[in-house]
Protein backbone atom coordinates (compact mmCIF):
# COMPACT_ATOMS: atom_id res chain seq x y z
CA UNK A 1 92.17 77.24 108.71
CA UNK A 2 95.38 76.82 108.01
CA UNK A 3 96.90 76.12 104.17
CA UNK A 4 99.73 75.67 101.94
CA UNK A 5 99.65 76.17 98.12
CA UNK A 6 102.57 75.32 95.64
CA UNK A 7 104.41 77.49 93.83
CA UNK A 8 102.19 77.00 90.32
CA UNK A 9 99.10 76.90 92.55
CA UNK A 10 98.00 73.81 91.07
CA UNK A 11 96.91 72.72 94.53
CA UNK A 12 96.53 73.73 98.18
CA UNK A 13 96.97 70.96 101.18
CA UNK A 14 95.00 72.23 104.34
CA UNK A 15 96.97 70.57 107.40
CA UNK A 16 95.91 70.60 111.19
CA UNK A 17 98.87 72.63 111.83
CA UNK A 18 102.38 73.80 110.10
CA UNK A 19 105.52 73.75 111.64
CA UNK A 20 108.95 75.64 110.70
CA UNK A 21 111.84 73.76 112.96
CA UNK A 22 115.22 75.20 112.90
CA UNK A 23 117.06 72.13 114.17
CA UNK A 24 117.06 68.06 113.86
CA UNK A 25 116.05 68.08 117.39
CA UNK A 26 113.38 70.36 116.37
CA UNK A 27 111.73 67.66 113.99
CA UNK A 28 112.54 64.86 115.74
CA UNK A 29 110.34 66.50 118.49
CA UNK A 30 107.47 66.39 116.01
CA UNK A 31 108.10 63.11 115.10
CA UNK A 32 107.76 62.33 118.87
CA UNK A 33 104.26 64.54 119.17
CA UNK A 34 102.95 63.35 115.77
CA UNK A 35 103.08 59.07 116.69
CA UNK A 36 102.07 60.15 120.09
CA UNK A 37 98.88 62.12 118.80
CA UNK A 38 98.20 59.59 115.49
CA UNK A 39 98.63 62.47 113.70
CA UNK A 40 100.54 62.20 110.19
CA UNK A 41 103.15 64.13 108.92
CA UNK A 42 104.44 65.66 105.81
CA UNK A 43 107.48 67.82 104.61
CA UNK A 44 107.33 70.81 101.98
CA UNK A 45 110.23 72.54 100.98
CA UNK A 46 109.41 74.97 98.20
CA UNK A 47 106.74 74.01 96.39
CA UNK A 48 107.67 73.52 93.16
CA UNK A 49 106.17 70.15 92.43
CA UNK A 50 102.73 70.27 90.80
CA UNK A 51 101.02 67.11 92.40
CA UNK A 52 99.84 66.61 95.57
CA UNK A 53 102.71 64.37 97.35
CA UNK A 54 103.16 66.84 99.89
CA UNK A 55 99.66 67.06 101.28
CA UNK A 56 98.48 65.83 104.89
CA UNK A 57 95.59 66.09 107.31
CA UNK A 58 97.99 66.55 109.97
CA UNK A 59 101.38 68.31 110.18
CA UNK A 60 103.08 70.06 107.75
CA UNK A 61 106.79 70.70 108.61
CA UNK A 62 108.07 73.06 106.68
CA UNK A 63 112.10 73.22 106.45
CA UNK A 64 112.17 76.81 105.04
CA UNK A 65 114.20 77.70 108.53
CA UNK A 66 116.17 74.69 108.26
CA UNK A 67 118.15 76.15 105.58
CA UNK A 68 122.28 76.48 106.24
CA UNK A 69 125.38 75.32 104.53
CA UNK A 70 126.85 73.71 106.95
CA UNK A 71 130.24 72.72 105.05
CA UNK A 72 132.43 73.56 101.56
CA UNK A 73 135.30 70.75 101.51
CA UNK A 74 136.85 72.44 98.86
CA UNK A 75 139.68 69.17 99.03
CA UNK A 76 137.48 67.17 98.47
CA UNK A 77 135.28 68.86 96.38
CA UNK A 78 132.00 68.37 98.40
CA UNK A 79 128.96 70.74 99.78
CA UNK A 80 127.30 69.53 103.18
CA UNK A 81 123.60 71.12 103.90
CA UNK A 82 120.32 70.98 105.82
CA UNK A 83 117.72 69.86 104.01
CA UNK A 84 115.54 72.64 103.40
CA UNK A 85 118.18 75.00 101.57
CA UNK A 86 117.68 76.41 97.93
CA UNK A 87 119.67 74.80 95.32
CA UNK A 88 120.34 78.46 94.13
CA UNK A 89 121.77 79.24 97.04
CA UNK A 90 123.89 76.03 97.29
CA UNK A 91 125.21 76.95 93.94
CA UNK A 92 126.19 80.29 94.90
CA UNK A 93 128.27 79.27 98.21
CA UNK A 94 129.72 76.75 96.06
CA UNK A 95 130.72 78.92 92.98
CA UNK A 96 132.37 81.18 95.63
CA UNK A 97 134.54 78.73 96.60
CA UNK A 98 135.08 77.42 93.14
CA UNK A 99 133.26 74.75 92.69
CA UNK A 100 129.70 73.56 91.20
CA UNK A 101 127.36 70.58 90.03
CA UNK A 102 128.51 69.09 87.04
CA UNK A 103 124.85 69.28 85.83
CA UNK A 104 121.77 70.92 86.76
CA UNK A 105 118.28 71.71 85.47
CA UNK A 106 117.29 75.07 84.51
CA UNK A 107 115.14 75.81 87.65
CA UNK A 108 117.25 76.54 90.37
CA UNK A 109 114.66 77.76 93.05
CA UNK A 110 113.96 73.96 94.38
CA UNK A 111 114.65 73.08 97.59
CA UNK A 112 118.04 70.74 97.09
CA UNK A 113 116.47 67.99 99.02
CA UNK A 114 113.25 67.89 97.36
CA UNK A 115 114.86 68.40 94.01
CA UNK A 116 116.66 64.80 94.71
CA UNK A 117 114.05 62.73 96.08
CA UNK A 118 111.76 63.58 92.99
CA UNK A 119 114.35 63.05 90.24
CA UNK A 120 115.60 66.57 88.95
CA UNK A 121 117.63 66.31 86.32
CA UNK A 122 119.48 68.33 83.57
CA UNK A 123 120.81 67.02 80.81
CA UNK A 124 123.43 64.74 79.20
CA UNK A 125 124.35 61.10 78.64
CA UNK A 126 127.60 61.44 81.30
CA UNK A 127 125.02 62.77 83.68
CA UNK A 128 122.84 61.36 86.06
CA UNK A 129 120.12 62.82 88.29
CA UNK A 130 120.80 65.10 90.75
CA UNK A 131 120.51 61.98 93.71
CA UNK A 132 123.34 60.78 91.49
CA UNK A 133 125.80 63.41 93.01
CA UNK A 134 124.68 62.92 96.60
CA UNK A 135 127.66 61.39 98.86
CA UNK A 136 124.91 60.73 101.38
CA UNK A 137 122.10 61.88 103.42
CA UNK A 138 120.52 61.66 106.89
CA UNK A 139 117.16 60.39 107.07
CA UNK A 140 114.66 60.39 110.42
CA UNK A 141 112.42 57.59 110.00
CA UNK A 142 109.49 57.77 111.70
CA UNK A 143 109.85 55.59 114.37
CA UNK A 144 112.73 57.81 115.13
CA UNK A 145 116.00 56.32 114.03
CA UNK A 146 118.39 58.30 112.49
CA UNK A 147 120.12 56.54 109.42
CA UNK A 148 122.84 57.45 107.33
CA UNK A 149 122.94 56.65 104.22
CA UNK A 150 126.32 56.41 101.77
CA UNK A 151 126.69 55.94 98.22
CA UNK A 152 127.45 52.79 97.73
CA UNK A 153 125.13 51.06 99.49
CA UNK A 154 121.96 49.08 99.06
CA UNK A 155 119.84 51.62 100.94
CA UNK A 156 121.73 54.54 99.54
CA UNK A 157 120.06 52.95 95.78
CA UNK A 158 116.61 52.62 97.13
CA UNK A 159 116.04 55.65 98.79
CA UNK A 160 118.17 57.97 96.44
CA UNK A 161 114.32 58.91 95.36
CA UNK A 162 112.04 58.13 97.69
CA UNK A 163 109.29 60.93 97.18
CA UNK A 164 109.62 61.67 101.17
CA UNK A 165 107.47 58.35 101.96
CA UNK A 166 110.67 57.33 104.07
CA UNK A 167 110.72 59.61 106.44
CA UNK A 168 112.31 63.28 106.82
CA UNK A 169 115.86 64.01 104.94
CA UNK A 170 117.75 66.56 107.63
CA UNK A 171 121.12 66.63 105.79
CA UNK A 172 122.71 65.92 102.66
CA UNK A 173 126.26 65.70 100.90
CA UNK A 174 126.98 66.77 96.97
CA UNK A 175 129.81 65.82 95.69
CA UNK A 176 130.77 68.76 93.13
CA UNK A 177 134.05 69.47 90.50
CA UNK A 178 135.87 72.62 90.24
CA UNK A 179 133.43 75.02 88.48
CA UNK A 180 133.96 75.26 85.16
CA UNK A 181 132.73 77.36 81.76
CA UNK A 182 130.17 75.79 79.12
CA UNK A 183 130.41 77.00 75.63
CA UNK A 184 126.37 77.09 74.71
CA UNK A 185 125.66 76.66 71.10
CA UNK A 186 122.28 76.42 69.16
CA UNK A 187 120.84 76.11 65.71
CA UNK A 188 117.89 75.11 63.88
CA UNK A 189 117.19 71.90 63.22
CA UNK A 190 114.61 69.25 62.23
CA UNK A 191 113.30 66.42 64.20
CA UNK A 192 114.13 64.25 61.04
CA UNK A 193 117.63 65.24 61.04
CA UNK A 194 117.97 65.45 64.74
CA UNK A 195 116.58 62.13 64.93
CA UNK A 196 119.88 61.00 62.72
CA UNK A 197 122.28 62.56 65.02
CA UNK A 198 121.15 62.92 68.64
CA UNK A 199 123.52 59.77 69.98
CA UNK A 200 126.38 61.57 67.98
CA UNK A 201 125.53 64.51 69.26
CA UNK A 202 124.74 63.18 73.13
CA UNK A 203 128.94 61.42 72.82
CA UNK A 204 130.27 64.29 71.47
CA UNK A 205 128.84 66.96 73.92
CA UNK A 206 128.40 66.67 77.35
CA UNK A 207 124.91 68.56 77.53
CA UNK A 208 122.01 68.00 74.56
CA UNK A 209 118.85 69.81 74.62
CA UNK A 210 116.13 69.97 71.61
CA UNK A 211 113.12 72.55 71.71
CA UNK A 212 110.29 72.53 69.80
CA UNK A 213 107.88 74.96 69.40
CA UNK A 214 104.76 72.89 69.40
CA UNK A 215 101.90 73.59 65.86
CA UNK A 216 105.31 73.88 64.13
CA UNK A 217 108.14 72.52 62.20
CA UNK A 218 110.76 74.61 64.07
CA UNK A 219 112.92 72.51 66.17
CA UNK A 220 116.61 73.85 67.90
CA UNK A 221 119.20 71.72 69.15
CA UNK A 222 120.76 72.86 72.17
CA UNK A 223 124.45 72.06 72.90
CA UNK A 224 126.92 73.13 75.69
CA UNK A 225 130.49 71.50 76.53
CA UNK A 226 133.24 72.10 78.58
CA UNK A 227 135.55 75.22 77.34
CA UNK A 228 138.90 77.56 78.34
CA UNK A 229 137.20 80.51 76.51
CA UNK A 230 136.59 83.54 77.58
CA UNK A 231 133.39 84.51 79.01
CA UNK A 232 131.12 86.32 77.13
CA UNK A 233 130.52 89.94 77.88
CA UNK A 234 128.11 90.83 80.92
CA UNK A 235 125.96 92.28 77.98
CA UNK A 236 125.11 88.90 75.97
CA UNK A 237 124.45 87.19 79.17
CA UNK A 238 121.90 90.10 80.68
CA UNK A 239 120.44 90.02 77.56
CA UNK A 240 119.84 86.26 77.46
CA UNK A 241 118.43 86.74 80.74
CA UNK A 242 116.51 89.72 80.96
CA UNK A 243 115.38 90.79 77.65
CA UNK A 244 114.90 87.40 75.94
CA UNK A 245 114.32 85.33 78.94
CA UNK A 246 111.93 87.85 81.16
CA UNK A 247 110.71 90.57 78.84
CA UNK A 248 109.73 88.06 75.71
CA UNK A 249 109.87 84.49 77.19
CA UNK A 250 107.58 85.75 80.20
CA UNK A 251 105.69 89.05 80.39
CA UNK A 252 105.28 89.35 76.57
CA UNK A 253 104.49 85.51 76.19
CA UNK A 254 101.96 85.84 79.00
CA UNK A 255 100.14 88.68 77.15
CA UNK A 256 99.94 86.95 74.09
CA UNK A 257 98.33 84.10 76.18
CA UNK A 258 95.45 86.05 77.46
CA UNK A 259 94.84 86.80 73.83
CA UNK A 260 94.69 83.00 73.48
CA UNK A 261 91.52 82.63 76.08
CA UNK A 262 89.61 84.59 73.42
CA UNK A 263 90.50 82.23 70.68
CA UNK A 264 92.27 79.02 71.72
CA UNK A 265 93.59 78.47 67.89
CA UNK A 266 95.57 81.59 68.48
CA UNK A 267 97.91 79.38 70.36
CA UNK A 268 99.43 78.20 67.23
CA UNK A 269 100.46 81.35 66.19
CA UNK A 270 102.16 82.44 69.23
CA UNK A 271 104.02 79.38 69.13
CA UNK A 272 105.20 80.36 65.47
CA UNK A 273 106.01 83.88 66.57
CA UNK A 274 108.14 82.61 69.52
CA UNK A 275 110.14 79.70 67.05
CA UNK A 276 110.67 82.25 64.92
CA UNK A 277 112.62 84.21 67.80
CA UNK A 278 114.12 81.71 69.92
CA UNK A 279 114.51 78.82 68.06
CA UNK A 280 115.69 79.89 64.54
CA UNK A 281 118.63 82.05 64.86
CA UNK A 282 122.13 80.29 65.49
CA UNK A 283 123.56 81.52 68.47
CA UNK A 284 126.81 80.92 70.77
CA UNK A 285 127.02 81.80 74.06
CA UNK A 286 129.98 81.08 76.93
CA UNK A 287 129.72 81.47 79.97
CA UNK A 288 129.74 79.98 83.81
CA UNK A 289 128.08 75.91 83.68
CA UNK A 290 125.85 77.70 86.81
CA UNK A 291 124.66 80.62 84.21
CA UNK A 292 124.44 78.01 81.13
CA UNK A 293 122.57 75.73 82.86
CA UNK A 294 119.68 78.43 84.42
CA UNK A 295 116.80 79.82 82.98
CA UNK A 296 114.50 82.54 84.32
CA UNK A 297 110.95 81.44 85.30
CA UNK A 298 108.49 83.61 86.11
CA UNK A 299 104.92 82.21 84.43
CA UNK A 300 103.13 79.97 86.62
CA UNK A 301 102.91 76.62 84.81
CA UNK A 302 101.34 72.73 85.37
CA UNK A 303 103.69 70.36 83.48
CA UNK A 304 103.74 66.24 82.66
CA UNK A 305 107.42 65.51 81.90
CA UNK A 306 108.57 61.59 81.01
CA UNK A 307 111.57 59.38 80.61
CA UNK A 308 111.69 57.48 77.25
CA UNK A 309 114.24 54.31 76.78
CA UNK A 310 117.03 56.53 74.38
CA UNK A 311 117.02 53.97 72.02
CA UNK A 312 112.90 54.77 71.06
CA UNK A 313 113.32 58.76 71.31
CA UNK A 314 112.75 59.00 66.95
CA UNK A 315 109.66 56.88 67.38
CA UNK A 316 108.47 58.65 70.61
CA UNK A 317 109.14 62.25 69.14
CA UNK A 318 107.37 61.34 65.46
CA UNK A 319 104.56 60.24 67.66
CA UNK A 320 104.03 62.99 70.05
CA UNK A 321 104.41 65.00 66.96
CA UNK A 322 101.45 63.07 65.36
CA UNK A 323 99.48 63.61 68.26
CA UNK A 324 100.14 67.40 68.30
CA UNK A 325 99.62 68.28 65.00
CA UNK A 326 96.49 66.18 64.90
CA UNK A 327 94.81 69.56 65.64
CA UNK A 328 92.55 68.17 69.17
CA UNK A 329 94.73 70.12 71.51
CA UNK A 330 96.05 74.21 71.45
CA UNK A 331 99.46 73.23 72.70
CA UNK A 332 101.46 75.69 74.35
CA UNK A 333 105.55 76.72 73.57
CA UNK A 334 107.74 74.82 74.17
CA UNK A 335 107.98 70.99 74.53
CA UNK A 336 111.49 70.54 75.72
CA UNK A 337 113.75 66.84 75.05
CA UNK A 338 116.95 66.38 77.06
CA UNK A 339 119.05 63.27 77.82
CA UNK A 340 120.00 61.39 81.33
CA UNK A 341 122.27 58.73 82.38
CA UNK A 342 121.35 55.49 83.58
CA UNK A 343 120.86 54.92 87.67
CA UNK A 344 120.49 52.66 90.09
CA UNK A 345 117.72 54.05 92.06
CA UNK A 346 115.01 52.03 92.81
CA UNK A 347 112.65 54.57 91.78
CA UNK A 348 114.19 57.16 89.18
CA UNK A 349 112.68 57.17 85.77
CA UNK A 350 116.52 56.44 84.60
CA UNK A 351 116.89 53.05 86.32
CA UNK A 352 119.13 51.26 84.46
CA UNK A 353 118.86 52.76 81.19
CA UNK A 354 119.63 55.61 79.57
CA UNK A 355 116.57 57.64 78.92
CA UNK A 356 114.91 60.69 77.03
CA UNK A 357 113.12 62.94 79.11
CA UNK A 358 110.32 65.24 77.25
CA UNK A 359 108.50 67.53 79.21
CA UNK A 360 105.07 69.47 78.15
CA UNK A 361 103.38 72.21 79.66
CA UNK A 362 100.49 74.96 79.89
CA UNK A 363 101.24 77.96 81.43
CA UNK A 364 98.52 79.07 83.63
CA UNK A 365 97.39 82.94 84.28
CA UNK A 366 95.22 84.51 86.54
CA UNK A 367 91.52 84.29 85.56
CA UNK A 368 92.32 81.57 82.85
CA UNK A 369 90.49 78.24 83.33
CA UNK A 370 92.64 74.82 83.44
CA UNK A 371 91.92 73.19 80.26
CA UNK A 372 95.08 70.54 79.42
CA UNK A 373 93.96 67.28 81.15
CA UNK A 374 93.22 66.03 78.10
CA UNK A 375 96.05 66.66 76.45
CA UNK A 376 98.53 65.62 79.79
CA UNK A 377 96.20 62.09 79.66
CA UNK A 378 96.92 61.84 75.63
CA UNK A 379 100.76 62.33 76.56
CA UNK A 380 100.51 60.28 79.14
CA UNK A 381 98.87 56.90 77.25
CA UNK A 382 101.28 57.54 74.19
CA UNK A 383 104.00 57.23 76.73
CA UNK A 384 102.75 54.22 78.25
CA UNK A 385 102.91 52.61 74.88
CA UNK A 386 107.07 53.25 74.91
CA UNK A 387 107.07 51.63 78.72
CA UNK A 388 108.15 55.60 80.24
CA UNK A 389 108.81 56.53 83.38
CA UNK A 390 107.03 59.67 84.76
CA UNK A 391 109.15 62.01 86.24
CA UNK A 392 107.46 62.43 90.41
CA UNK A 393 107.62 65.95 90.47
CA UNK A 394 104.99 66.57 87.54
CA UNK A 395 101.38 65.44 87.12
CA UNK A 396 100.54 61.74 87.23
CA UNK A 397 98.43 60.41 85.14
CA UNK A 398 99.66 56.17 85.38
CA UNK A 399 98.14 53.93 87.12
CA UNK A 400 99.79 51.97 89.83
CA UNK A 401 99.62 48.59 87.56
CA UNK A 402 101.35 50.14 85.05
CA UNK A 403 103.93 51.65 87.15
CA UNK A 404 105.05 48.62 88.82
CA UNK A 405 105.08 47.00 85.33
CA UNK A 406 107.65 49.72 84.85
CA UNK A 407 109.71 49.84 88.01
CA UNK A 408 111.43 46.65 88.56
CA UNK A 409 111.46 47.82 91.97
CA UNK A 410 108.27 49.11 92.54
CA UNK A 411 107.31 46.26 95.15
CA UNK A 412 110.88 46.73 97.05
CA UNK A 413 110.46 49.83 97.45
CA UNK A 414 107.20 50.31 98.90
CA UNK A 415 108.06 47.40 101.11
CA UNK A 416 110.97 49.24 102.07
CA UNK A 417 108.88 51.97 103.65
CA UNK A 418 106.31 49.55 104.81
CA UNK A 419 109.16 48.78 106.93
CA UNK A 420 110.40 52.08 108.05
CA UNK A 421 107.30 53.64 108.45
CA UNK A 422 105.37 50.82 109.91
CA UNK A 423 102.82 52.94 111.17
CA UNK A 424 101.94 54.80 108.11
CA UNK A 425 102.95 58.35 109.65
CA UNK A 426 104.31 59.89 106.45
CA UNK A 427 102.12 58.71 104.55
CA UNK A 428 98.88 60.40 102.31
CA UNK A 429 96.21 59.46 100.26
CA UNK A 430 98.64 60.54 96.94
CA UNK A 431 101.30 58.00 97.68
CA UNK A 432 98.48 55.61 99.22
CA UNK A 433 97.17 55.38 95.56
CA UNK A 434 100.58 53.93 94.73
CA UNK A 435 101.60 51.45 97.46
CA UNK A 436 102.07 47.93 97.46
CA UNK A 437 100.92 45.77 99.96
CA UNK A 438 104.36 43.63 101.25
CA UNK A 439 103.97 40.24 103.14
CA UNK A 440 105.79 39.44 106.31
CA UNK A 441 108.16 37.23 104.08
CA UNK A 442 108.80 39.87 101.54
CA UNK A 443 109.56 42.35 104.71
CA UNK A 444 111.78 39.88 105.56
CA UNK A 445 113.79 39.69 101.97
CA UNK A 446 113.82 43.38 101.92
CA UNK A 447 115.16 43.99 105.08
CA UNK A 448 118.14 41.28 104.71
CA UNK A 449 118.56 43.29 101.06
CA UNK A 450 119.03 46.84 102.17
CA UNK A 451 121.04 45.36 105.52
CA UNK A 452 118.42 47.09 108.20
């Protein structure tokens, strides 16, 4: 039987059959054979979510061989690409011809398109989500149309996350800025302090981060603007990278870990060991925004990650704070805070306000039994009390009442693909879960909204 695990292996879809097309006619085609045969369909481009939004019973396409940059515009300062190309590699062609993203998460292995439709993000008030930089996209629908989509527009706003219920994405355009250096700085801080500064510190940089090494007291802000310095030397940065980021961050953290499954308390003192090294020493780093922004990952991980209204990030953070010191759950390094723009996409956690996003994990190793639902479903209700937004590429733990409480647009939306996907092709029993029933009249409404 044929399968296909993400990248954390947090869980395995088992389709009918999986397909790698290396051209829109190429999935169009399956379109075709997939209404024609009842069968549904699904896309996967890397893996890297940790639910199960990209399962099916029936076909899997996989864009892995749909992959090319098919334009640099370096006039006007935008990247044109099929859908299932790396955002690392995107970055690279772009960097070459000196450009980049004017903000990116730290994992740069997603697939671009997949990255988008989900609601990757990096960090900073004067940033949006990564759909926020798209110029537009192409999208198949499953009856077969082809529509393309520009910023802009009504549809452009609905379906600039649309978790791949719409249909299949076959090519999208970034708009990027000249590339340009981040000075990185860091130092110690407390969340009582932090809590007094972050909007100073979110208008006077243009990237805020704050770490916390969970069972601790140890908190570091994170900052990184704009800069004309130098570079530092190809030392500091292989350093940051290898040694700090690989060696300690991954192989020596996962060792300690293992230790953990013999005594879950011992958690806590990992954590302490690793605040002590990576979050209390002031540092300063420039450098490339492309190798500010990234961070190695190598340890296999399940995460929850939310988006908080800004304005109730002290309360949130003394809260989750509360709840992790509260001694029910072995929490593991690091809980991580950053800051987004406000959107206008029907579905991103940062519709229409500017949000916190905090992010929790547990790393998982080989031979190591899953043991964090609990703690994800404790994160999960104390966010529910601040109305947050879960971010679609991590575990969901909301139901769909509260989520449309939420959403302003939760009914639109699902409407919305009610109508493009009228037959319930792309569809699973994940996003199933979370759809709204639409009348004929509210069909209607939608359709005269988005101008289909």
């Amino acid at each position: 039987m044929k399968s296909w695990k993400n990248w954390a292996g947090t869980t395995i879809c088992k389709p009918a059959d999986i397909y790698y097309p290396t051209s829109q006619d190429d999935i169009k085609q399956i379109i075709q054979q997939a209404a024609t045969q009842s069968l549904p369909i699904k896309v996967v481009g890397h893996g890297n979510s940790y639910n199960d939004n990209f399962h099916t019973t029936g076909i899997l396409i996989s864009l892995k061989k749909f992959n090319h940059i098919l334009d640099i515009d370096t006039q006007r300062q935008t990247i044109t690409i099929q859908a299932g190309a790396a955002l690392m590699d995107i970055v690279n062609a772009a960097a070459d011809k000196g450009l980049g993203f004017s903000s990116l998460g730290t994992n740069m292995f997603d697939n671009a398109a997949g990255a988008c439709f989900t609601g990757h993000h990096g960090s900073g008030t004067n940033y949006g989500i990564l759909s926020s930089f798209l110029e537009s996209f192409d999208l198949l629908t499953p009856t077969g149309k082809l529509l393309h989509v520009k910023k802009g527009s009504m549809l452009y706003d609905a379906l600039g996350v649309n978790l791949g219920a719409a249909g299949i994405v076959t090519q999208l355009t970034f708009k990027l800025e000249p590339q340009f250096k981040l000075h990185q700085t860091t130092y110690p801080t407390t969340l009582s302090d932090f809590s007094k500064h972050y909007k100073t510190l979110c208008n006077t940089n243009d990237h805020v981060k704050l770490i916390w090494g969970p069972h601790t007291q140890t908190y570091q802000c994170w900052l990184a603007s704009r800069t004309d310095k130098s570079c530092d030397s190809k030392f500091k940065h292989w350093k940051g990278n290898v040694i700090d980021g690989l060696a300690i961050n991954n192989v020596v953290h996962a060792g300690l870990l293992y230790l953990s499954s013999l005594r879950p308390s011992f958690v806590r003192s990992i954590n302490k060991w690793l605040s002590r090294y990576f979050l209390k020493p002031k540092g300063s780093l420039v450098g490339w925004g492309n190798d500010i922004f990234y961070l190695p990952h190598l340890l296999k991980q399940d995460a929850v990650e939310y988006a908080i209204p800004m304005d109730k990030t002290q309360a949130f953070l003394m809260d989750l704070q509360q709840l992790v010191n509260d001694g029910k759950f072995q929490v593991q390094f690091p809980i991580e805070v950053r800051f987004v723009k406000q959107d206008n996409f029907w579905l991103s956690p940062a519709y229409q306000q500017d949000m916190c996003y905090v992010g929790t994990k547990s790393h998982l190793l080989p031979g190591q039994s899953r043991h964090y639902d609990a703690y994800f479903k404790a994160v999960s209700d104390l966010v529910e009390q601040y109305n947050g937004r879960p971010h679609w590429g991590k575990q969901l733990y909301s139901s769909t009442d509260y989520l449309q409480q939420v959403f302003p647009k939760w009914k639109e939306f699902w409407t919305l693909i009610h109508i493009l996907d009228p037959a319930g092709l792309c569809r699973n029993r994940w996003q199933e879960n979370l759809m709204y029933q639409p009348t004929q009249a509210e069909c209607d409404a939608v359709k005269q909204l988005v101008s289909l």
